[in-house]
Every structure is written in structure tokens, then in C-alpha cells.
N, C-alpha and C. Protein backbone atom coordinates (compact mmCIF):
# COMPACT_ATOMS: atom_id res chain seq x y z
N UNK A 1 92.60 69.84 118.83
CA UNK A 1 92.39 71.05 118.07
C UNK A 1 93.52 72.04 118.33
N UNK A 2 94.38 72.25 119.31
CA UNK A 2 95.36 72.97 119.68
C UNK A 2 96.22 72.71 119.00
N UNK A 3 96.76 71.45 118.87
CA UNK A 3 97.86 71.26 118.02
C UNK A 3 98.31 71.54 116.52
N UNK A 4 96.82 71.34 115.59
CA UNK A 4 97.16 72.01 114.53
C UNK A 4 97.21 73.60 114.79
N UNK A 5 96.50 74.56 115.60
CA UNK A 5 96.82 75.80 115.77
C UNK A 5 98.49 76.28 116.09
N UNK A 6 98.62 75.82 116.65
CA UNK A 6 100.57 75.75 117.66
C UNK A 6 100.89 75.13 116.69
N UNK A 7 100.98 74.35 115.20
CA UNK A 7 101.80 73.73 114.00
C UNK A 7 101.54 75.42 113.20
N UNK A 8 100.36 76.08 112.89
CA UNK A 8 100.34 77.00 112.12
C UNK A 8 100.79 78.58 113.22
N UNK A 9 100.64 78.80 114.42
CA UNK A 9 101.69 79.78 114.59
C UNK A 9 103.09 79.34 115.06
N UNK A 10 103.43 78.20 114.46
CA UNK A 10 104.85 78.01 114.23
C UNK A 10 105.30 78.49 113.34
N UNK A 11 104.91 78.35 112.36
CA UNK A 11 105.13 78.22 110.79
C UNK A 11 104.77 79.62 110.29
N UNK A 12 103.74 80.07 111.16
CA UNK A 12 103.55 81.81 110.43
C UNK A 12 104.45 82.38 110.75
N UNK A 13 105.19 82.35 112.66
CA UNK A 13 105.99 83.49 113.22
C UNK A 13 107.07 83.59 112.73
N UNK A 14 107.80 82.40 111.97
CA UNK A 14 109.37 82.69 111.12
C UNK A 14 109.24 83.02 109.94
N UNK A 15 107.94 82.85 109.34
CA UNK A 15 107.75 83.86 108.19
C UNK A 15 107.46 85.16 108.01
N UNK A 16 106.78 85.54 109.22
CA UNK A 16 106.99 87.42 109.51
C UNK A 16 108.02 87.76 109.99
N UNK A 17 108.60 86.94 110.79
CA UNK A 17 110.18 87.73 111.08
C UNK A 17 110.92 87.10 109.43
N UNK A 18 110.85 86.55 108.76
CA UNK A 18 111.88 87.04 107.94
C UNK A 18 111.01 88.10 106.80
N UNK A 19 110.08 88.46 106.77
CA UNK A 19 109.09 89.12 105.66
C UNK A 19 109.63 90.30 105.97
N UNK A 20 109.48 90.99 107.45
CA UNK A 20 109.94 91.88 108.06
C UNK A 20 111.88 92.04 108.13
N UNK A 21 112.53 91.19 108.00
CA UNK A 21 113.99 91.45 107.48
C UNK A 21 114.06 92.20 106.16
N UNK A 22 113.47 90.95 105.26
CA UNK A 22 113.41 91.40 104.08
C UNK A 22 113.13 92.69 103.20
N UNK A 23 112.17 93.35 103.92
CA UNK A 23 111.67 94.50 103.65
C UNK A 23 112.52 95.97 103.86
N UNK A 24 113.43 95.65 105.32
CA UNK A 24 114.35 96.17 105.64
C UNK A 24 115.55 95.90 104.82
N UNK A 25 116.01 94.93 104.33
CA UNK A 25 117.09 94.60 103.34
C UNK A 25 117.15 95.05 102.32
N UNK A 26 115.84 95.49 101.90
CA UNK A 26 115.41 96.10 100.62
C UNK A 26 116.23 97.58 100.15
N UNK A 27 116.84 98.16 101.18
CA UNK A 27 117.18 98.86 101.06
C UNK A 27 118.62 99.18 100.48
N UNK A 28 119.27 99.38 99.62
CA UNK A 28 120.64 99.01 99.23
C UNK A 28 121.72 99.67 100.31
N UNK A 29 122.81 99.33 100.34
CA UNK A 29 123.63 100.25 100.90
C UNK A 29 123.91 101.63 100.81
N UNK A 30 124.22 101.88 99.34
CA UNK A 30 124.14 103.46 99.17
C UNK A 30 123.36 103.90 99.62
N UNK A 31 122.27 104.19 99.47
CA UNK A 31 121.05 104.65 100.77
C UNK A 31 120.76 104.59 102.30
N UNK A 32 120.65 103.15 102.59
CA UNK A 32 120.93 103.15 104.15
C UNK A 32 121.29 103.90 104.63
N UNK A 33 121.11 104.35 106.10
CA UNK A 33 121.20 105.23 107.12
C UNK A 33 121.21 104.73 108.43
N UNK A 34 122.16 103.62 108.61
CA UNK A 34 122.52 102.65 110.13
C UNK A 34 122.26 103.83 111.03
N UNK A 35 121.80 103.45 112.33
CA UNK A 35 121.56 103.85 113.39
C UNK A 35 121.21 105.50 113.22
N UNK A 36 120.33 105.65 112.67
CA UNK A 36 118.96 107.16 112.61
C UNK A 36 118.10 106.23 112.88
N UNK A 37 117.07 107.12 113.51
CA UNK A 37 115.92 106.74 113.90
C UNK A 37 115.03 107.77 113.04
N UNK A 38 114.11 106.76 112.32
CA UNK A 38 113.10 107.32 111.74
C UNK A 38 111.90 108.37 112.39
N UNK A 39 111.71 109.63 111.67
CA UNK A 39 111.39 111.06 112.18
C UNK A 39 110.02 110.66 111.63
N UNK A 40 109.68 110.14 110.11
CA UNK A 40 108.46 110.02 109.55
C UNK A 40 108.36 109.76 107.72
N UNK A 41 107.47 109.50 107.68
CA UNK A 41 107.79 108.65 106.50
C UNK A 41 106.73 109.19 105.73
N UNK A 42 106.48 109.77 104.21
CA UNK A 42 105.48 110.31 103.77
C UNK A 42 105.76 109.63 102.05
N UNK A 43 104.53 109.47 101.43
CA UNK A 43 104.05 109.54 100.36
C UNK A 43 104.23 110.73 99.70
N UNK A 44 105.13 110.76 98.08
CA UNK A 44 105.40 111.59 97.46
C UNK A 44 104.43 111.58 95.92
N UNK A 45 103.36 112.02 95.44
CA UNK A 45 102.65 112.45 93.96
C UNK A 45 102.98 113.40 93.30
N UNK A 46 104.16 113.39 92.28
CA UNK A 46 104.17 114.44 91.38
C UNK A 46 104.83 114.32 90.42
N UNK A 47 105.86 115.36 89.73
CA UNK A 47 106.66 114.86 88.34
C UNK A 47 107.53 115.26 88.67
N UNK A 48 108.63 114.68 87.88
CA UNK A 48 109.85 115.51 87.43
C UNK A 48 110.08 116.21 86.61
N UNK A 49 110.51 117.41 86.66
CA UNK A 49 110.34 118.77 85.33
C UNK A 49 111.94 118.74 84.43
N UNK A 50 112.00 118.15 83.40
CA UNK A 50 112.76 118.52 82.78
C UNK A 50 113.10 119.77 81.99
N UNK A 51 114.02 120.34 81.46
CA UNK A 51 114.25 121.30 80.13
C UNK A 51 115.33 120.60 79.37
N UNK A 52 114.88 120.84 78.17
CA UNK A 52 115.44 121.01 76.95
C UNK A 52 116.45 121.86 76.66
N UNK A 53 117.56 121.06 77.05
CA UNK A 53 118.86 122.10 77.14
C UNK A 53 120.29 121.88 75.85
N UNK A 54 121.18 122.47 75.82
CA UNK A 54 122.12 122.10 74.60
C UNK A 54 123.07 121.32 75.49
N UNK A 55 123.43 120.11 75.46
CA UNK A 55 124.75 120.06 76.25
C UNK A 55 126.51 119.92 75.65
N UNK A 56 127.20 119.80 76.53
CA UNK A 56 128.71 120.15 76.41
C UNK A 56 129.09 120.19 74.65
N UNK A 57 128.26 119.44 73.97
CA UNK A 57 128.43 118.65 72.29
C UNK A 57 127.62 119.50 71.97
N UNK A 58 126.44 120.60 72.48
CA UNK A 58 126.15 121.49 71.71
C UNK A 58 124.58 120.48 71.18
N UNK A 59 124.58 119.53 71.39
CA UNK A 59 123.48 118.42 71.40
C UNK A 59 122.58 118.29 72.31
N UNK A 60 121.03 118.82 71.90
CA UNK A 60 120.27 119.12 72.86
C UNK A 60 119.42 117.70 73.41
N UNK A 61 119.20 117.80 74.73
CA UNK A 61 119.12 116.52 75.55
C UNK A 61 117.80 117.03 76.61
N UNK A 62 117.29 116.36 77.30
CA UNK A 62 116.58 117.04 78.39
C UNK A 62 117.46 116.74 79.70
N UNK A 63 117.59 117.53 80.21
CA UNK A 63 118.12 117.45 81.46
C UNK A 63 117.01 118.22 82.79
N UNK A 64 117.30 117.59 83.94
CA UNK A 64 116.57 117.33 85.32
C UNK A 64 116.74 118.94 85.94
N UNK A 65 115.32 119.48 86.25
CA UNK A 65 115.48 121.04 86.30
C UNK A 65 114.74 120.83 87.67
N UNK A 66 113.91 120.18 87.97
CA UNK A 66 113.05 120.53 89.84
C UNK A 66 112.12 118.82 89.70
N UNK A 67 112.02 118.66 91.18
CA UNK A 67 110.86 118.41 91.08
C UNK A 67 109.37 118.86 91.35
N UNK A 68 108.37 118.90 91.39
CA UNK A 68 107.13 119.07 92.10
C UNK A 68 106.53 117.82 92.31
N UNK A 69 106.40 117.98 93.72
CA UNK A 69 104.94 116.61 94.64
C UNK A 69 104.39 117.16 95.62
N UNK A 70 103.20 116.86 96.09
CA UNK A 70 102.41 116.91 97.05
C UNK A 70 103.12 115.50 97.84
N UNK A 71 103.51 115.95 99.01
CA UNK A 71 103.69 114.69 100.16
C UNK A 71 102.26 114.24 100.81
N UNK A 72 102.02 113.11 100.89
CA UNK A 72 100.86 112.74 101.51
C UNK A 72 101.06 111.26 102.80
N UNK A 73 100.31 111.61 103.63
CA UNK A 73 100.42 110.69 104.70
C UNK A 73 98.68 110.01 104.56
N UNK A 74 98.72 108.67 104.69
CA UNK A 74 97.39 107.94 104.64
C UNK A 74 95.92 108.74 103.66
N UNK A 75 96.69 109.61 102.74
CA UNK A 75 95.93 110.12 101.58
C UNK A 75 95.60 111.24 101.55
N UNK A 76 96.23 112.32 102.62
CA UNK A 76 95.75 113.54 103.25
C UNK A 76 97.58 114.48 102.46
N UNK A 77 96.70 115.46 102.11
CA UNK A 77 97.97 116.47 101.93
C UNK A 77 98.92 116.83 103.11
N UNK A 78 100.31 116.78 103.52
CA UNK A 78 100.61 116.88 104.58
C UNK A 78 102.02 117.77 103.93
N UNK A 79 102.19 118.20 102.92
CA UNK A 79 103.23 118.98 102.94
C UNK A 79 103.85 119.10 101.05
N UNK A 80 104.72 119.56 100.91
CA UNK A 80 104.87 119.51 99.37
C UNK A 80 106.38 119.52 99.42
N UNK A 81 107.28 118.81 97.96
CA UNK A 81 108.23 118.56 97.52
C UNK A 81 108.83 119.92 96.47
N UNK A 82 109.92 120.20 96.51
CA UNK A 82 110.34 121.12 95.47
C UNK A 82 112.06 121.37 95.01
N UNK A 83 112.17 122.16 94.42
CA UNK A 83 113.28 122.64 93.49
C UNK A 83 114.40 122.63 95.09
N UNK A 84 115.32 122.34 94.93
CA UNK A 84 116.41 122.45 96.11
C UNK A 84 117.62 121.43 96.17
N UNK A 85 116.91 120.07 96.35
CA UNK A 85 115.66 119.40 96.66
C UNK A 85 115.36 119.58 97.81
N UNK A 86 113.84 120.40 98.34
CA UNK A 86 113.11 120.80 99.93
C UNK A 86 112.10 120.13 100.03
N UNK A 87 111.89 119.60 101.25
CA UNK A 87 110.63 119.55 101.10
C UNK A 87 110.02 120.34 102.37
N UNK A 88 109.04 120.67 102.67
CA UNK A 88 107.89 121.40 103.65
C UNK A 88 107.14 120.81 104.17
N UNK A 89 106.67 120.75 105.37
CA UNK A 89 105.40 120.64 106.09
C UNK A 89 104.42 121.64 106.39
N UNK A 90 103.30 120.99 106.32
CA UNK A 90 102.43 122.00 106.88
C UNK A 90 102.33 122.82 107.99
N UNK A 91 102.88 122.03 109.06
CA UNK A 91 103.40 122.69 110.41
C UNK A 91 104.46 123.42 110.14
N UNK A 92 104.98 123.99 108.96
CA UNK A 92 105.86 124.98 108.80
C UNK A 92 107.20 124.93 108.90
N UNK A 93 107.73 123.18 109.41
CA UNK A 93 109.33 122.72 109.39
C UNK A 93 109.54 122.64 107.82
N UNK A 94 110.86 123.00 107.43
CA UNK A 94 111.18 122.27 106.00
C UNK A 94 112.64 121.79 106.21
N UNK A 95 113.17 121.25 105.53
CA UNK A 95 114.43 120.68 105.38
C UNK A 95 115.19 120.77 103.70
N UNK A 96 115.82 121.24 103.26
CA UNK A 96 116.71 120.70 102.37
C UNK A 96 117.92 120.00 101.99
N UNK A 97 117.93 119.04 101.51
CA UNK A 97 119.57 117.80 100.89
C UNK A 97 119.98 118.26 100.30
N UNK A 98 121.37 117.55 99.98
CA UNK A 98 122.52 117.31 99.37
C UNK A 98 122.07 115.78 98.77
N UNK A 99 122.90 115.40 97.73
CA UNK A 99 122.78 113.91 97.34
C UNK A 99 123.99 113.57 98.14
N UNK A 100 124.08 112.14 98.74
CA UNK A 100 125.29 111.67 99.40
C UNK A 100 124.92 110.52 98.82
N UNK A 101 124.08 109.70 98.24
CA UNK A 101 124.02 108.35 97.92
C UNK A 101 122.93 107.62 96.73
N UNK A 102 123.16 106.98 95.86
CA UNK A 102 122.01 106.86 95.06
C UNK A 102 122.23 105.41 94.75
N UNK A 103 121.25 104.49 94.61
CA UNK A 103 120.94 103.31 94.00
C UNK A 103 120.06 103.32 92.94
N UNK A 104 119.89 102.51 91.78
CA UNK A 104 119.56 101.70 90.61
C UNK A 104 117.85 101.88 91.50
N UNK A 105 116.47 102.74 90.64
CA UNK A 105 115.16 102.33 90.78
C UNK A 105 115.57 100.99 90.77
N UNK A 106 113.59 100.52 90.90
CA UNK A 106 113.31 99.07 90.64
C UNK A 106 113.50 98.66 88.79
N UNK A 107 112.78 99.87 87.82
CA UNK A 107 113.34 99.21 86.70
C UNK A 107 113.81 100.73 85.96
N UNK A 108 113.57 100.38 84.60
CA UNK A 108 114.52 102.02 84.20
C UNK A 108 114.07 102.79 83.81
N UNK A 109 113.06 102.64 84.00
CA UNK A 109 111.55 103.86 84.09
C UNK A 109 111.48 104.82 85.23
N UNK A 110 112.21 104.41 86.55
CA UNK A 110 111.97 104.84 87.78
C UNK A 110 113.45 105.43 88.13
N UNK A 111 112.83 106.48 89.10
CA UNK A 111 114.08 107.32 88.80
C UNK A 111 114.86 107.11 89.99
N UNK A 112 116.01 106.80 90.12
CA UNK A 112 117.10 106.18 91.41
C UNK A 112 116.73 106.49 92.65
N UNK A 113 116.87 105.53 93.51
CA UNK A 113 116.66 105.89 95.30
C UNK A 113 117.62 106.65 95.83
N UNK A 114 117.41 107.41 96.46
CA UNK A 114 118.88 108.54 96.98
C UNK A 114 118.52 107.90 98.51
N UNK A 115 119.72 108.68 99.01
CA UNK A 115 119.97 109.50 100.19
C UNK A 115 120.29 110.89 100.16
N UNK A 116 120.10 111.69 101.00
CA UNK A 116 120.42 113.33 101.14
C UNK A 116 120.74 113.26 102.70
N UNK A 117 121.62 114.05 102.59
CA UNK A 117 122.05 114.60 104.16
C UNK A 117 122.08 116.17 103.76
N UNK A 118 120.60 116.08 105.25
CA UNK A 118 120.04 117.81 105.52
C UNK A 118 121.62 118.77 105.10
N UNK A 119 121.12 119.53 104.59
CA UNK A 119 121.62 121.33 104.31
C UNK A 119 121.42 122.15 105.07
N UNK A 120 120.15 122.08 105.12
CA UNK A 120 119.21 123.03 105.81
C UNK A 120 118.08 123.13 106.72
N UNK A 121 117.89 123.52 107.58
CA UNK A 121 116.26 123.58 108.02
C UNK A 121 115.50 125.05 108.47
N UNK A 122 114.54 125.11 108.07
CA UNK A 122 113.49 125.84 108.39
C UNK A 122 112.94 125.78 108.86
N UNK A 123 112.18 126.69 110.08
CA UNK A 123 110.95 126.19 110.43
C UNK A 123 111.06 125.80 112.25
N UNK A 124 109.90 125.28 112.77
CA UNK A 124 110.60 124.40 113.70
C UNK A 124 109.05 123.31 114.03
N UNK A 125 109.11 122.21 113.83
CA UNK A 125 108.37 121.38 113.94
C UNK A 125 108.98 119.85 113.34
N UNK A 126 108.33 118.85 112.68
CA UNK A 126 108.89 117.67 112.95
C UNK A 126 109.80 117.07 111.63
N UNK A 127 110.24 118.56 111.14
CA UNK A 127 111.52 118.17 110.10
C UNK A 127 112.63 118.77 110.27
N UNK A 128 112.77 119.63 111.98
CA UNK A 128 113.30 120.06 112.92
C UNK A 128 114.33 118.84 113.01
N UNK A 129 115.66 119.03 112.93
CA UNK A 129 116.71 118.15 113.29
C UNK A 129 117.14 117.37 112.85
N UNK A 130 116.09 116.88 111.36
CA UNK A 130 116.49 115.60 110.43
C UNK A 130 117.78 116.07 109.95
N UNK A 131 118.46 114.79 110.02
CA UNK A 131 120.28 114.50 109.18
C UNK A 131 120.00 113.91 108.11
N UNK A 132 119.11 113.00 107.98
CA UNK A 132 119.20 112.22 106.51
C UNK A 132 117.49 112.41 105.76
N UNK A 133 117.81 112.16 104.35
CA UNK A 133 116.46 111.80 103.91
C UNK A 133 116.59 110.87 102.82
N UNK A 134 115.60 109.85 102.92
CA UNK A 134 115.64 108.94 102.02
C UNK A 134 114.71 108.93 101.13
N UNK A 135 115.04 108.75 99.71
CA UNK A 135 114.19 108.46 98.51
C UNK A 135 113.86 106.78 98.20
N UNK A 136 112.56 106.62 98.30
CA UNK A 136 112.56 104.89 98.10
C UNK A 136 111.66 104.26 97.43
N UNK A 137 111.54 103.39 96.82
CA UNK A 137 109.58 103.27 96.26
C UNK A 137 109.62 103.88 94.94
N UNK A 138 110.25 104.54 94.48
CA UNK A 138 110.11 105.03 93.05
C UNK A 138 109.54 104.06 92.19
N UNK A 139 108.87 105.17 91.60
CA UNK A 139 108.33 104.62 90.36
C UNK A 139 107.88 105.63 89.81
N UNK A 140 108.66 105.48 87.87
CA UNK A 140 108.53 106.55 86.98
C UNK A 140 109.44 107.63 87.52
N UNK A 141 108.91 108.94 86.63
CA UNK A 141 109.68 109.57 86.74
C UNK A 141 111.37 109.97 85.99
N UNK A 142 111.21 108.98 84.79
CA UNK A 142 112.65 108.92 84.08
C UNK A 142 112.30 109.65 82.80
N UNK A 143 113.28 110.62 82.25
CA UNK A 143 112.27 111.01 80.60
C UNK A 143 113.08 110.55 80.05
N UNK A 144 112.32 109.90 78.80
CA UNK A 144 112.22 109.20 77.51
C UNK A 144 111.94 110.00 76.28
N UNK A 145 112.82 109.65 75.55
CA UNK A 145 112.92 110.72 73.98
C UNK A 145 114.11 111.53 73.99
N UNK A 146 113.75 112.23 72.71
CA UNK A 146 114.72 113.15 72.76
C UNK A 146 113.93 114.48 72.58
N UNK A 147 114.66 115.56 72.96
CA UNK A 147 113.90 116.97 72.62
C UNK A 147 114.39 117.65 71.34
N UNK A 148 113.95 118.28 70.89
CA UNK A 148 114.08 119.03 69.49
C UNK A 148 114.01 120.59 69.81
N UNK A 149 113.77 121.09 70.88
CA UNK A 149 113.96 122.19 71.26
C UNK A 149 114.11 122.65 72.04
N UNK A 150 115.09 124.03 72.22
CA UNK A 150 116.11 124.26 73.06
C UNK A 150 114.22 125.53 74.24
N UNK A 151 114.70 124.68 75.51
CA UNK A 151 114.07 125.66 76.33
C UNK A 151 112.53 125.13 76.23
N UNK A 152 111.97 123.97 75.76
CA UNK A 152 110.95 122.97 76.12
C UNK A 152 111.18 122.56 77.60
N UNK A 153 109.86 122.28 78.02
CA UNK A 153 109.42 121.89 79.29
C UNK A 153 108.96 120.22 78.70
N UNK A 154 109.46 119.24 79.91
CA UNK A 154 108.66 117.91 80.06
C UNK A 154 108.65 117.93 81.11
N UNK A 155 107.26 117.47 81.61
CA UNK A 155 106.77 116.97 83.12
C UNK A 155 106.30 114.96 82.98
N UNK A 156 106.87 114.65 84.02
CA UNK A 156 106.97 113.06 83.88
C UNK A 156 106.79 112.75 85.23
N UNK A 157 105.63 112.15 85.29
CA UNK A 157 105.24 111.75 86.53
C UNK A 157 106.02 110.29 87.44
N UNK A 158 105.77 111.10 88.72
CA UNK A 158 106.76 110.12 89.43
C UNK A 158 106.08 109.61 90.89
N UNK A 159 106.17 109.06 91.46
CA UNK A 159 105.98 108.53 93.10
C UNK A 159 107.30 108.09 93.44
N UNK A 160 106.98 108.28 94.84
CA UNK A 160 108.30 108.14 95.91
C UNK A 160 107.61 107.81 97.21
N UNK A 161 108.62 107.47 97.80
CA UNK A 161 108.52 107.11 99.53
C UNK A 161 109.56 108.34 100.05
N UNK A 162 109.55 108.96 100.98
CA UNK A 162 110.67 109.59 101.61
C UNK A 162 110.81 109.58 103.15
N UNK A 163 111.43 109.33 103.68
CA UNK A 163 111.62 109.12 105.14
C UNK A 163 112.63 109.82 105.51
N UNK A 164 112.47 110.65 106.32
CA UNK A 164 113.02 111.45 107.20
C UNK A 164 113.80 110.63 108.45
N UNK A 165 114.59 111.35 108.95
CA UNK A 165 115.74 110.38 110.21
C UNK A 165 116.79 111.36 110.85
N UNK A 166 116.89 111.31 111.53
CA UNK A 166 118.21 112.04 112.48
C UNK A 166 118.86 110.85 113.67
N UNK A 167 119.71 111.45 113.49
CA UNK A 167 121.24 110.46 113.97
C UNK A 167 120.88 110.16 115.56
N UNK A 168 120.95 109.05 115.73
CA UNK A 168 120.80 109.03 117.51
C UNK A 168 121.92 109.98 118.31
N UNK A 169 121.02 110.14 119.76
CA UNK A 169 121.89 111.21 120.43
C UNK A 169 122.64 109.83 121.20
């Protein structure tokens, strides 16, 4: 009876170590953040706010004005997303990016995975010291159509992953 057990955690343990590579690989280069250590990782629910603007051709387009999300950890409100791009905690740390890096969503509905390297911080609690933040997990969030008027609002719902990180000492 042992032996088929010791044939099946043979056969499981090199399939979680590579399940677990994989997942990590997932990540493209432009994004990556070699050697940070992850600060915390939260669930993003909300939209992206477009306006209806004229651009350079005088041809009105929607273009990307804020976002709004509620960040959530295991389904609990734990902080909110906004115009900057900032985000906040409830414990009163916030942080704001820069874009330094962006990859291709999963399809073209979903709006690109970034990286940001902190601007700013506020606050002092556990978004205290972050260097990087990552956008990941998208889905949605891209607008579709065209607008017909100048100074229209579209809201287009989106999800994200974001993980927080600062640089080893």
C-alpha cells in the first residue's frame, strides 16, 4: 500500500513546484520587480472613468481621466484606488506611482498590467516605504465605441490585482 502512495507524491511534488514557477513566470518582464519583497497584495473592484475629449485632429475620442476601486483583501474593504494613480489604506498609509512599465492585458478588453515606482507616500503604516506597485489580473476595463460628445462621462468596469513591494535593504 505504500508504494502506490510514494508513486503519487512523486508525481504530485514536481507538479507543484512547476505550477508554482509558472504562476510566477506569469508575470512579463516589463512589470517584474526582481528582488522587492512583497509588502501585500490586494484585490481591486471598480471602473475606469473616461471623458469625451477632442483630440490633436480635433476628433473626439474618449480618453482615460481616473480610476475609482475599492481595494479588498479576502472580501473585506481594506482601502480605495484613485485619480493620481493613489491608492490608500485604511490604516491611513497611501502611496502614489509613476508608470515605469506596462504589458499587453490577458485579452483586449482588459486594460494593460503596469508597474509604478512610488512618487509618494502618505501616511505611515503598511504602504510606508513601498518602491514599486504592480498592476496584474486585469480584467475589463478598456472603452469601446466612440463618443459623440465633447465632455461625456464613461465608467467601464474593471478588476485588478495590485501588489505592493519595496526594494530589499
Amino acid at each position: 500500500m505504500k508504494a502506490p502512495l510514494q508513486v503519487v507524491v512523486a508525481l504530485v511534488w514536481p507538479v507543484a513546484i512547476l505550477a508554482a514557477g509558472a504562476a510566477s513566470a506569469q508575470i512579463p518582464d516589463a512589470v517584474a520587480a526582481p528582488n522587492e519583497a512583497v509588502v501585500a497584495t490586494v484585490h481591486a473592484e471598480g471602473a475606469q472613468i473616461y471623458d469625451c475629449k477632442a483630440d490633436a485632429g480635433g476628433k473626439l475620442v474618449w480618453q482615460f481621466r481616473e480610476p475609482i476601486a475599492t481595494l479588498l483583501i479576502d472580501g473585506k474593504t481594506v482601502g480605495r484606488h484613485f485619480a493620481g494613480p493613489s491608492w490608500e489604506l485604511a490604516d491611513g498609509s497611501a502611496v502614489t506611482g509613476k508608470i515605469a512599465g506596462r504589458a499587453a492585458g490577458a485579452t483586449p478588453k482588459d486594460i494593460p498590467l503596469l508597474k509604478l515606482e512610488a512618487a509618494s507616500h502618505r501616511g505611515s503604516g503598511q504602504l510606508t516605504g513601498v518602491t514599486t506597485i504592480q498592476r496584474l489580473n486585469t480584467k475589463g476595463g478598456v472603452v469601446e465605441g466612440t463618443c459623440d460628445s465633447a465632455g461625456a462621462f464613461l465608467s467601464v468596469p474593471y478588476s485588478a490585482d495590485y501588489t505592493f513591494l519595496k526594494k530589499g535593504s
